[in-house]
C-alpha atoms as a PDB file:
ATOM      1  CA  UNK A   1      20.820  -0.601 -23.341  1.00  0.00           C
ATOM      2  CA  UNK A   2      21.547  -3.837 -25.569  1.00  0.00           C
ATOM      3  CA  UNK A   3      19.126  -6.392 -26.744  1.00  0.00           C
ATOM      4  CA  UNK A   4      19.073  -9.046 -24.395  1.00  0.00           C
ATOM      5  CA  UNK A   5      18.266  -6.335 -21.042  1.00  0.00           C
ATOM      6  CA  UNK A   6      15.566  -4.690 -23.769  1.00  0.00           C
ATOM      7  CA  UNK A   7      14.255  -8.621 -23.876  1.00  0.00           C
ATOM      8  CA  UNK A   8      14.099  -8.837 -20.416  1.00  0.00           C
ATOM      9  CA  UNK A   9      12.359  -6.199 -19.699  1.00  0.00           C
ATOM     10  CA  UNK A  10       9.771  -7.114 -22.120  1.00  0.00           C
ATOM     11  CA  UNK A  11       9.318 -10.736 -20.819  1.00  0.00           C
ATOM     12  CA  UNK A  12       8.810  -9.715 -17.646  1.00  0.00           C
ATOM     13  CA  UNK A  13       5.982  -7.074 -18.438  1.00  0.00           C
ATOM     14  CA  UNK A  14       4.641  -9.353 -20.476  1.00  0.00           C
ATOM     15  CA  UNK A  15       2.616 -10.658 -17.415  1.00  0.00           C
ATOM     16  CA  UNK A  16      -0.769  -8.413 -17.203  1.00  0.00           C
ATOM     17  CA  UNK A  17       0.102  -8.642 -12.900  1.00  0.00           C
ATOM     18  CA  UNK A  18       3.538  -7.682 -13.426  1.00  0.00           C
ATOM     19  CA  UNK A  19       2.491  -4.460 -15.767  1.00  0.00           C
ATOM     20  CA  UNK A  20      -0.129  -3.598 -13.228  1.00  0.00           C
ATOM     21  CA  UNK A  21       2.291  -3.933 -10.422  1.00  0.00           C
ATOM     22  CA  UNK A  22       5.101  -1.540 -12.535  1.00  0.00           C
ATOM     23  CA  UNK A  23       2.553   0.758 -13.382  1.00  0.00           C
ATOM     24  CA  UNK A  24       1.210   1.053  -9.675  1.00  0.00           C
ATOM     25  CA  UNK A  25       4.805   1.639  -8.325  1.00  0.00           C
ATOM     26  CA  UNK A  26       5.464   4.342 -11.143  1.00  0.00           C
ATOM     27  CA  UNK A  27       3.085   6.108  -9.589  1.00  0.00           C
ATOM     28  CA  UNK A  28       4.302   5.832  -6.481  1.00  0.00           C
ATOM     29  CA  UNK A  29       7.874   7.219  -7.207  1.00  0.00           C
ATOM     30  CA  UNK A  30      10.173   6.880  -4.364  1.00  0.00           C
ATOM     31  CA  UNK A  31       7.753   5.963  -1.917  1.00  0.00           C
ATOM     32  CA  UNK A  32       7.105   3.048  -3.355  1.00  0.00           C
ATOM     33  CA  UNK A  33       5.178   0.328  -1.592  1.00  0.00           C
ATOM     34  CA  UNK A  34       5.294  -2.994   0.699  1.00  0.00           C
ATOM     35  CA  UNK A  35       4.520  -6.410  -0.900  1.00  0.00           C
ATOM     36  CA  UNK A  36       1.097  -6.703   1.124  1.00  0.00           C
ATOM     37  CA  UNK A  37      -0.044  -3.083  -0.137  1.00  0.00           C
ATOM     38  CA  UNK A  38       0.918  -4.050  -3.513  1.00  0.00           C
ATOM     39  CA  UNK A  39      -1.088  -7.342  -3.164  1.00  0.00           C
ATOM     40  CA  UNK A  40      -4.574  -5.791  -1.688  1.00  0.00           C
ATOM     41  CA  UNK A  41      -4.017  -2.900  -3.701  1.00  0.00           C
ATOM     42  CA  UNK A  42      -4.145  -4.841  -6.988  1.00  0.00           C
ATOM     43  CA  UNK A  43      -6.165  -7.717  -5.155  1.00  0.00           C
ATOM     44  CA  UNK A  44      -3.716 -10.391  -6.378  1.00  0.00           C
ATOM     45  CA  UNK A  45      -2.822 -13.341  -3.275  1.00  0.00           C
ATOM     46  CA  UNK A  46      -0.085 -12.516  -1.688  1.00  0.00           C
ATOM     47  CA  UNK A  47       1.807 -15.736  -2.503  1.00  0.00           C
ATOM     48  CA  UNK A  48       1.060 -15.002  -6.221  1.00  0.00           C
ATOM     49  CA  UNK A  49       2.644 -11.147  -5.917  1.00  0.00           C
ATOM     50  CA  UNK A  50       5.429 -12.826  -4.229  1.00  0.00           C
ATOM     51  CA  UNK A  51       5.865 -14.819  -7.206  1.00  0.00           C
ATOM     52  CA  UNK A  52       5.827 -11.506  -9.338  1.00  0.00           C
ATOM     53  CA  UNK A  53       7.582  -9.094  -7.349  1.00  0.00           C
ATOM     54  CA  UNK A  54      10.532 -11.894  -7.297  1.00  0.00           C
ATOM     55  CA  UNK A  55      10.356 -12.296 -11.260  1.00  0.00           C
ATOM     56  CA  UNK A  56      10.381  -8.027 -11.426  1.00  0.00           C
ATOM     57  CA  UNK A  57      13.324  -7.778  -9.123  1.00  0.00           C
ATOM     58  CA  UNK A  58      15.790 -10.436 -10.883  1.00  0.00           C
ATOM     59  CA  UNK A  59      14.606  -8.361 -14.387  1.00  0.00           C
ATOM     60  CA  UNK A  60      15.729  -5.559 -12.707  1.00  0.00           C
ATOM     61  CA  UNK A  61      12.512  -3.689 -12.892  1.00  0.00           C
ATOM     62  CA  UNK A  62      11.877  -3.004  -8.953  1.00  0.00           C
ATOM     63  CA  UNK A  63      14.380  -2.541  -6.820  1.00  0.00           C
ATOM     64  CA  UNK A  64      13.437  -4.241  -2.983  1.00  0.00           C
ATOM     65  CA  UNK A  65      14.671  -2.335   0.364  1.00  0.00           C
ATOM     66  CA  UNK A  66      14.332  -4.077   3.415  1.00  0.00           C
ATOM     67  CA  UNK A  67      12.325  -2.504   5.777  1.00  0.00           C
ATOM     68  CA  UNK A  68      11.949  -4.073   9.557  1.00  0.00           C
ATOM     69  CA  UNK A  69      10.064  -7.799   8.427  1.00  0.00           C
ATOM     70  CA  UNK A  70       8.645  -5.637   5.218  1.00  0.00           C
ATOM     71  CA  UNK A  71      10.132  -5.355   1.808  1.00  0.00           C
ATOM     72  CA  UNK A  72       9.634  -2.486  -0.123  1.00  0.00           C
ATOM     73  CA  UNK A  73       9.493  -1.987  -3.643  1.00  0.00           C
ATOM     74  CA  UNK A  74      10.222   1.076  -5.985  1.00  0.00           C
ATOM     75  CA  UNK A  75       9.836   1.194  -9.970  1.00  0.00           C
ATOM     76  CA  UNK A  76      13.273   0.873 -11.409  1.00  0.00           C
ATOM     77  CA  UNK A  77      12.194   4.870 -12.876  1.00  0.00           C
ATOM     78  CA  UNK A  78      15.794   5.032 -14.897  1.00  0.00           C
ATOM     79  CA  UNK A  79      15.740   1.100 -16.722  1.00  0.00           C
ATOM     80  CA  UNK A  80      12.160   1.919 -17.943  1.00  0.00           C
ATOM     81  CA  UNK A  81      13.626   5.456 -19.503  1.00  0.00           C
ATOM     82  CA  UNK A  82      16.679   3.530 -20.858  1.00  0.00           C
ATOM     83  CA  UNK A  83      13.637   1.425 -22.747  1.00  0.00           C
ATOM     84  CA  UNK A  84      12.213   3.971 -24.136  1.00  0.00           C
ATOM     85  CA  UNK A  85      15.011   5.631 -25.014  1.00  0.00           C
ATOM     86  CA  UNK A  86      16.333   2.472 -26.815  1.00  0.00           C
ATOM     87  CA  UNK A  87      12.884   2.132 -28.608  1.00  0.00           C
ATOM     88  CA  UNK A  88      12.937   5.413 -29.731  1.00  0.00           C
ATOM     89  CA  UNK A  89      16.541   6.307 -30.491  1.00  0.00           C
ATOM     90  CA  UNK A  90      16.382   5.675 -33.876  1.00  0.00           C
ATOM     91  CA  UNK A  91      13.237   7.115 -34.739  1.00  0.00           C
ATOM     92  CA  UNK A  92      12.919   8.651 -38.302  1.00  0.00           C
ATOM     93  CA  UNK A  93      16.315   6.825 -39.146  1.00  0.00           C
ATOM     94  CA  UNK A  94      17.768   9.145 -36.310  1.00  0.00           C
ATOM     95  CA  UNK A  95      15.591  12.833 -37.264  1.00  0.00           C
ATOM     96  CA  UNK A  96      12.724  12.439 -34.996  1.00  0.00           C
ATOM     97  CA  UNK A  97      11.251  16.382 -35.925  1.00  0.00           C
ATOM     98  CA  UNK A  98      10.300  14.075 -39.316  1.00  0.00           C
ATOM     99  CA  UNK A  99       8.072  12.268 -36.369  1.00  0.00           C
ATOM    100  CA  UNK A 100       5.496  15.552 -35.743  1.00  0.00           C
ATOM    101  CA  UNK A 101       2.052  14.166 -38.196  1.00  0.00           C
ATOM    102  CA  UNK A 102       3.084  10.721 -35.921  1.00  0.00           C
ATOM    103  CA  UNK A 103       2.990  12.066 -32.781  1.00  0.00           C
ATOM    104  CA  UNK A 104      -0.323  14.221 -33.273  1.00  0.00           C
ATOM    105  CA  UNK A 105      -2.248  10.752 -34.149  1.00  0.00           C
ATOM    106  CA  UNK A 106      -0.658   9.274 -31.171  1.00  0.00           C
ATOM    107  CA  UNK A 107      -3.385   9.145 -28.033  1.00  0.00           C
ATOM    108  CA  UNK A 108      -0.129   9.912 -25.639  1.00  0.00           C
ATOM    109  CA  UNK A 109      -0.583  13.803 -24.153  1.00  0.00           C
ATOM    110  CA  UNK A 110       2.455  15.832 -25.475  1.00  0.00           C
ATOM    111  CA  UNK A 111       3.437  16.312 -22.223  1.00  0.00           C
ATOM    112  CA  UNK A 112       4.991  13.202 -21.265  1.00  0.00           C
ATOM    113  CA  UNK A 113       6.498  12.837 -24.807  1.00  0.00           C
ATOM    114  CA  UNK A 114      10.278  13.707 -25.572  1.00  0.00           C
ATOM    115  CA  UNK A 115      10.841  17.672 -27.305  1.00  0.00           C
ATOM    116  CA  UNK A 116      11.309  17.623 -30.572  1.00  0.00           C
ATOM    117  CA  UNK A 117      13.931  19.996 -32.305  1.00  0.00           C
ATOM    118  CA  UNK A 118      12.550  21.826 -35.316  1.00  0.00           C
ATOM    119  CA  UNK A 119      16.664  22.337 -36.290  1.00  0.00           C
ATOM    120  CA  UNK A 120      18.614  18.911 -37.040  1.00  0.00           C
ATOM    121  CA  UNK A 121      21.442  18.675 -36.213  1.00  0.00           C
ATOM    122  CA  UNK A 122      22.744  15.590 -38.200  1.00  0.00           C
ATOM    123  CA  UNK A 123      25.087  16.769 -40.896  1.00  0.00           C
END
């Protein structure tokens, strides 16, 4: 991932909607859901989740399948692992196992963070 897509993705969840609407269809997975679902699900107008979903889709963050006169609209689940991956990569100048005292403060479960390696393998 370089800069500018890491910017974009950023901007766009910078919108408290458009995080609530990534973070609904995350959950969702594959399934993902139709713009009116979205809308009364999240009780946003449905013009105004139009405006959102459209914003989310050119940042690449939701991906939209046609479906009969519905759209729906899945979580771009690989672009929001590139993210982290890019905000993370460098961790502990590259020696995240340096990260472990971090990582127990952190409120996230252990589960959904990355393994760490006790054994570096940087030379």
């Amino acid at each position: 991932m370089d800069k500018l897509t890491a910017t974009t993705v950023f901007e766009s969840l910078s919108s408290g909607v458009r995080l609530d609407v990534f973070r609904l269809l995350v959950k969702k997975g594959l399934d993902g859901m139709v713009a009116g679902e979205i809308a009364t699900t999240l009780d946003v107008p449905p013009t105004n989740m139009s405006f959102h979903l459209k914003a989310m889709t050119q940042a690449r963050l939701l991906s939209v399948e046609q479906e009969g006169r519905y759209q729906r609209y899945r979580a771009n689940i690989a672009l929001m692992l590139d993210t982290i991956a890019y905000l993370t990569e460098e961790c502990c100048s590259g020696n995240p196992q340096q990260c472990i005292d971090m990582r127990a403060a952190s409120a996230c479960s252990p589960s959904v963070l990355p393994l760490i390696s006790t054994n570096s393998t940087k030379t």
